[in-house]
Protein backbone atom coordinates (compact mmCIF):
# COMPACT_ATOMS: atom_id res chain seq x y z
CA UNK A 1 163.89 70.96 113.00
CA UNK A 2 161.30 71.26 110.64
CA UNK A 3 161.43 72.37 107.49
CA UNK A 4 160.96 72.07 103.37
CA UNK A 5 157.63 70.48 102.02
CA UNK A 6 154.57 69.31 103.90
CA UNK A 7 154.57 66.50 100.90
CA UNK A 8 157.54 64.42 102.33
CA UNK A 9 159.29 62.91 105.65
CA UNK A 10 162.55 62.62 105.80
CA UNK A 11 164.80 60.98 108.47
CA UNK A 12 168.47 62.21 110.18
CA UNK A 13 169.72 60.08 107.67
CA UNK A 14 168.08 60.90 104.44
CA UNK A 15 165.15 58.32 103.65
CA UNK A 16 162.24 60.35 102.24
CA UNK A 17 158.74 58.80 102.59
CA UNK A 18 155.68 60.38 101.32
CA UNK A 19 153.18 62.45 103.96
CA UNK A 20 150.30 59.54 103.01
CA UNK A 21 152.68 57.25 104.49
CA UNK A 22 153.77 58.54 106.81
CA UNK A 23 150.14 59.47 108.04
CA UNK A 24 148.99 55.89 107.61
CA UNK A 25 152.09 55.46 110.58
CA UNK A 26 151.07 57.90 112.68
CA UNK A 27 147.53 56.85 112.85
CA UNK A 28 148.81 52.79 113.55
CA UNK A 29 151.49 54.33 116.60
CA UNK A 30 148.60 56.52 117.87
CA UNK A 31 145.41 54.64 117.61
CA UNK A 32 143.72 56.79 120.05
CA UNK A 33 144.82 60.42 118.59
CA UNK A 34 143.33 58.48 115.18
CA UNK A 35 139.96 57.99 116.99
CA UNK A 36 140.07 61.51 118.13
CA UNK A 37 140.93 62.94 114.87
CA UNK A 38 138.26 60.79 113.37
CA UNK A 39 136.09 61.77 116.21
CA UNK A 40 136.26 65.63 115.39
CA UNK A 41 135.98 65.08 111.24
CA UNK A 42 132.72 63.38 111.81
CA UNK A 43 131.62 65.66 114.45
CA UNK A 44 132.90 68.70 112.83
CA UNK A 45 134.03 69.89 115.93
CA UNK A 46 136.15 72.79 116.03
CA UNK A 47 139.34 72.95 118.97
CA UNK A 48 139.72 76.62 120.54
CA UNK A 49 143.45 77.35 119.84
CA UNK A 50 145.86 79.10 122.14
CA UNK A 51 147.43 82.34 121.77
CA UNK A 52 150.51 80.68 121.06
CA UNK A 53 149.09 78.09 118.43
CA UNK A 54 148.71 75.53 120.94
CA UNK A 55 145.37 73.43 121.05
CA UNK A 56 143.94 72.67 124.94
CA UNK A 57 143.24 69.02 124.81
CA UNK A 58 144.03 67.18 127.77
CA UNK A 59 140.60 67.75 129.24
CA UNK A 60 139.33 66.17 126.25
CA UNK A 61 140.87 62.82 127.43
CA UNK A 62 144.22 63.02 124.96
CA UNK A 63 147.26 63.93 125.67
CA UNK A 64 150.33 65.08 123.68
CA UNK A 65 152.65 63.42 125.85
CA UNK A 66 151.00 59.93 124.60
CA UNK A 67 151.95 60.81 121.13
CA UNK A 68 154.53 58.39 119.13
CA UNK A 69 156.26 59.60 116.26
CA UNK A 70 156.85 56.02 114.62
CA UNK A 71 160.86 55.16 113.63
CA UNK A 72 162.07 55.69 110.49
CA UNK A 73 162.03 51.70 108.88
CA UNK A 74 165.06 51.53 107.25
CA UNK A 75 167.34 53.28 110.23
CA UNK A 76 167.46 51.88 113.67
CA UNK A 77 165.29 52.61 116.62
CA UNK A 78 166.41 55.98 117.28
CA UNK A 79 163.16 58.58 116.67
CA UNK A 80 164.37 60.63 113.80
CA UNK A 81 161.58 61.13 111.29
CA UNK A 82 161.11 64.85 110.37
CA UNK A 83 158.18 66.71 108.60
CA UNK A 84 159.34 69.00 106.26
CA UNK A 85 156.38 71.62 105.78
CA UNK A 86 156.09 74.26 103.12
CA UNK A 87 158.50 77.68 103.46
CA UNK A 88 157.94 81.08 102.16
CA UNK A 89 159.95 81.94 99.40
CA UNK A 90 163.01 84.37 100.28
């Protein structure tokens, strides 16, 4: 579930990194979605997106199925790091 602020991470069990880090880890667990994502920055490239907010990529030669969202270091090996983005005030 995703929810709060896009400036933290925060595991099942309560450890709260910062999005920078937490970046830094998804760019070392996913070198190749890093050169990608480097790839379109310098390019300036722009991905078509789906009706449904999805982005077409696998004919691109990425795939989200390869993506690894890295472990949380302090818990054990279980994946249970969640981004907590921004939500509209009620």
């Amino acid at each position: 579930m995703l929810t709060g602020m896009v400036q933290r991470v925060v595991c099942r069990l309560g450890h709260i990194f910062d999005r920078e880090t937490f970046q830094d880890w998804l760019s070392l667990a996913n070198p190749k979605w890093k050169a990608f994502a480097d790839e379109m920055e310098r390019t300036g490239a722009k991905l078509r997106t789906n009706h449904d907010g999805d982005v077409a990529i696998e004919h691109l030669g990425i795939s989200y199925e390869s993506f690894v969202v890295p472990d949380c270091p302090h818990c054990s090996s279980e994946k249970n790091m969640s981004v907590f983005v921004s939500c509209l005030p009620r």
